[in-house]
C-alpha atoms as a PDB file:
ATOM      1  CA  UNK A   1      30.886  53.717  36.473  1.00  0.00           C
ATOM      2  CA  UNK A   2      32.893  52.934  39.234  1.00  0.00           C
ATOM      3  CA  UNK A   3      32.314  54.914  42.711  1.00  0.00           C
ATOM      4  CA  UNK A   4      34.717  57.500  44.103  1.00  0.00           C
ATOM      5  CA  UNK A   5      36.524  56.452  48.033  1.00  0.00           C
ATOM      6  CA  UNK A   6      37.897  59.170  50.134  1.00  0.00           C
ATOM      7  CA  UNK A   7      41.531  58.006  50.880  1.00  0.00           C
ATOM      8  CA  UNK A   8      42.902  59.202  53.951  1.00  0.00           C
ATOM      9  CA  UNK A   9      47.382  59.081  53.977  1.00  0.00           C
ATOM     10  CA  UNK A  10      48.721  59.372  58.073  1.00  0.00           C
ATOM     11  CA  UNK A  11      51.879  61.500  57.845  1.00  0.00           C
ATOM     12  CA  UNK A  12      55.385  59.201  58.367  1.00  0.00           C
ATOM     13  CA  UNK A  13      58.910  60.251  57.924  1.00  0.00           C
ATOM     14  CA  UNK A  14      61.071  58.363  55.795  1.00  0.00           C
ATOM     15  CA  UNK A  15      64.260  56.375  56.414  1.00  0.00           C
ATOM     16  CA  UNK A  16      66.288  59.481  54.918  1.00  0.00           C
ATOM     17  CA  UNK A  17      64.466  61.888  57.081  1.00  0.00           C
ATOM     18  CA  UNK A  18      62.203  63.121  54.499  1.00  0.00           C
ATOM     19  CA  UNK A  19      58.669  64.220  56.318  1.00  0.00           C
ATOM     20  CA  UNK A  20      55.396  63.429  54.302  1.00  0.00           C
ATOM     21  CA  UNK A  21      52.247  65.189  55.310  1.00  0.00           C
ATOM     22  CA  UNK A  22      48.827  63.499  55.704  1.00  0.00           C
ATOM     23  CA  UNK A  23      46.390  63.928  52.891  1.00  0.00           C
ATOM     24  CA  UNK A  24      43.208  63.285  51.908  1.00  0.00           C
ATOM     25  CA  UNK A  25      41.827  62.685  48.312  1.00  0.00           C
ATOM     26  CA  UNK A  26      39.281  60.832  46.425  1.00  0.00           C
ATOM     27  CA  UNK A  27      40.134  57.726  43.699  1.00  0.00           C
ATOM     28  CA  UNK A  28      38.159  55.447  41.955  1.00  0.00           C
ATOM     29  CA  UNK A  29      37.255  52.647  44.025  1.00  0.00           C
ATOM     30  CA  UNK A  30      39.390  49.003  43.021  1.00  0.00           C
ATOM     31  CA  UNK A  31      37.626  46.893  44.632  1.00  0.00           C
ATOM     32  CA  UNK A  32      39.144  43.842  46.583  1.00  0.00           C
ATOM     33  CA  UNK A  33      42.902  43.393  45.649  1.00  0.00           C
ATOM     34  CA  UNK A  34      43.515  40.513  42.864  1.00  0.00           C
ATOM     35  CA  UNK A  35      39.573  40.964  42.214  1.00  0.00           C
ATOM     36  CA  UNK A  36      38.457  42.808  38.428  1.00  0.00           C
ATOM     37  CA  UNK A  37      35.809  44.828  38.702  1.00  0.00           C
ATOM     38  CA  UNK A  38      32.663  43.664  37.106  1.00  0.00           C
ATOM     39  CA  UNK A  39      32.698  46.332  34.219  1.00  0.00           C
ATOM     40  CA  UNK A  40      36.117  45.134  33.406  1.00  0.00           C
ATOM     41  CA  UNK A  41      35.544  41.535  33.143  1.00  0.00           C
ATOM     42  CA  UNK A  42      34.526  41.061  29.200  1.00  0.00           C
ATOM     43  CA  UNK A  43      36.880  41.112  26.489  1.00  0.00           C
ATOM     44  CA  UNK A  44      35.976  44.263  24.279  1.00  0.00           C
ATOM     45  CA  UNK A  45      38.225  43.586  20.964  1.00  0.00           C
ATOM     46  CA  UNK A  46      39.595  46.786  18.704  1.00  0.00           C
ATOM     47  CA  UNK A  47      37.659  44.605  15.146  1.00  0.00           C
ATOM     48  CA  UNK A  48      34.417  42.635  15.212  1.00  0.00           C
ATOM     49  CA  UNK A  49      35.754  39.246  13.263  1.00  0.00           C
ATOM     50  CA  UNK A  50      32.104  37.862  13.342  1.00  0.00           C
ATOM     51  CA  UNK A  51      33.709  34.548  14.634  1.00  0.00           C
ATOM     52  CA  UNK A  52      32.049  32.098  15.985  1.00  0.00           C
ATOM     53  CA  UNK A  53      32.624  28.607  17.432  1.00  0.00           C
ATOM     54  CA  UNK A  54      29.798  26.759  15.287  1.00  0.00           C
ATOM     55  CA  UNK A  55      30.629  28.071  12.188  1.00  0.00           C
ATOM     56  CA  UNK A  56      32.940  25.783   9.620  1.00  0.00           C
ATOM     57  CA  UNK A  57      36.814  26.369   9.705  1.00  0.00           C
ATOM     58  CA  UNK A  58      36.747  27.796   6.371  1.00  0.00           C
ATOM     59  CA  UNK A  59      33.789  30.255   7.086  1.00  0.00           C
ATOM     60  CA  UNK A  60      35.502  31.612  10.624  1.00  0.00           C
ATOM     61  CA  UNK A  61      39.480  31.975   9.244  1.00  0.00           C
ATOM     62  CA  UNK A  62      37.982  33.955   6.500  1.00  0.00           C
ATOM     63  CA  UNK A  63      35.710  35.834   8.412  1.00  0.00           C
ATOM     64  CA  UNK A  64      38.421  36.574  10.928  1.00  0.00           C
ATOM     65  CA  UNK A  65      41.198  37.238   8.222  1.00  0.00           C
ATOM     66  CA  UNK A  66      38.667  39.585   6.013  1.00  0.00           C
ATOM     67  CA  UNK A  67      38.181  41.719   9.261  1.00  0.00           C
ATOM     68  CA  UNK A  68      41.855  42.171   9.736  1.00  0.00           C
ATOM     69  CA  UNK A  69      42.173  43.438   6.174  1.00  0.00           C
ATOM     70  CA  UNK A  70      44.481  40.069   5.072  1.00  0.00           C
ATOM     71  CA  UNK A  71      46.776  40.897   7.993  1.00  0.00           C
ATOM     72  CA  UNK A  72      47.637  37.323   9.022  1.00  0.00           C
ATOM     73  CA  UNK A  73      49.436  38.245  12.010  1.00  0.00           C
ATOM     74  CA  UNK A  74      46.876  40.772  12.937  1.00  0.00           C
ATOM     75  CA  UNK A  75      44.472  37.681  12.885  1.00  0.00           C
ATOM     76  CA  UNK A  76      46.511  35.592  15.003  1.00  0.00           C
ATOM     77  CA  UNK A  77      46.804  38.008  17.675  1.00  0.00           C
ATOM     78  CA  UNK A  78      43.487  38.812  18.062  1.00  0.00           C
ATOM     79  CA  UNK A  79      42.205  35.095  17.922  1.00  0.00           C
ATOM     80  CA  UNK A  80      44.952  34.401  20.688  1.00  0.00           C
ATOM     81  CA  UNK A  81      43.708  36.931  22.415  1.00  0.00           C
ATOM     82  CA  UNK A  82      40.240  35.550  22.368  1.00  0.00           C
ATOM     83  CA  UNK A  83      41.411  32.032  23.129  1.00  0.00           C
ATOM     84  CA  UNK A  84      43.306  33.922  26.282  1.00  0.00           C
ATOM     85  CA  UNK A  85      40.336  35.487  27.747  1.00  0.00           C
ATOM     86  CA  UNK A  86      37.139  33.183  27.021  1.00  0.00           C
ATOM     87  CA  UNK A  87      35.875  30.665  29.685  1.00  0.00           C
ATOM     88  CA  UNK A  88      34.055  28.381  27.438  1.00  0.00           C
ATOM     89  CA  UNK A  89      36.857  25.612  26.745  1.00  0.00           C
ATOM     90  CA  UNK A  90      35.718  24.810  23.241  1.00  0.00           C
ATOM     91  CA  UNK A  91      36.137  28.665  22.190  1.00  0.00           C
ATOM     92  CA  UNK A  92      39.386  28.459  23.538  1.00  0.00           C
ATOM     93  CA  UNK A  93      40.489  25.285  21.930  1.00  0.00           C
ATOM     94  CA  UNK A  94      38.824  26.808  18.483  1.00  0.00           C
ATOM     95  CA  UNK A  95      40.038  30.356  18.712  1.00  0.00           C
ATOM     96  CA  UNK A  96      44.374  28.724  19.492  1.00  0.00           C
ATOM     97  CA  UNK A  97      43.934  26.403  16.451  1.00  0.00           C
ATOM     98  CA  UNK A  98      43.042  28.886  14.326  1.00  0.00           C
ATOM     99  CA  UNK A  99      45.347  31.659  15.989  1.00  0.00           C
ATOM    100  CA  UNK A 100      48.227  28.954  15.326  1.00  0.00           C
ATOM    101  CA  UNK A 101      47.269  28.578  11.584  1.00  0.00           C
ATOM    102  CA  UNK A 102      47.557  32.275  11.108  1.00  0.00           C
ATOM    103  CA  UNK A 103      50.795  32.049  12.984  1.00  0.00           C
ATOM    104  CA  UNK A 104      52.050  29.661  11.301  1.00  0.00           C
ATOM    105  CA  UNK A 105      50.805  30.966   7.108  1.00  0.00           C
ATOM    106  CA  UNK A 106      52.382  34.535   8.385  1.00  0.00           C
ATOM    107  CA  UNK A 107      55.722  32.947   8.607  1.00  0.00           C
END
């Protein structure tokens, strides 16, 4: 859970002479700017495929299309998706090929 900061505003006056007061109120912290937060840095997907990168080709399209209920584009999405977020290059490289065969069967 992330912590809550106490956020302090100065009062300014705008360009068209508008005055904003001061305030104070609390927000969830954000951490450093262009840094995610550690509880946000997984991928959580919407359907467990049961996908993985050392099963055959056959066994993880199936898998992945039988989860998405036959939905080919559904598939895709979700395996591009994976491919987008992963660090481990040979997920990636497994996850686009078989994101582009879906692509390419829902046409």
């Amino acid at each position: 859970m992330m912590t809550q900061i106490k956020v302090t505003r100065k009062s300014y006056v705008r360009k068209d002479g508008t005055v904003v007061k001061g305030a104070t109120y609390y927000t969830k912290d954000k951490g450093k700017p262009g840094k995610t937060p550690e509880s946000e840095k997984f991928y959580h997907p919407k359907v467990e495929m049961h996908w993985h990168k050392d099963q055959s080709v056959e066994v993880r399209r199936a898998n992945a299309l039988k989860a998405h209920n036959g939905n080919k584009l559904a598939t895709a999405r979700a395996l591009q998706a994976l491919a987008n977020v992963t660090t481990d290059p040979e997920t990636s490289k497994l996850a686009k090929t078989d994101a582009d065969y879906f692509f390419a069967k829902h046409q």
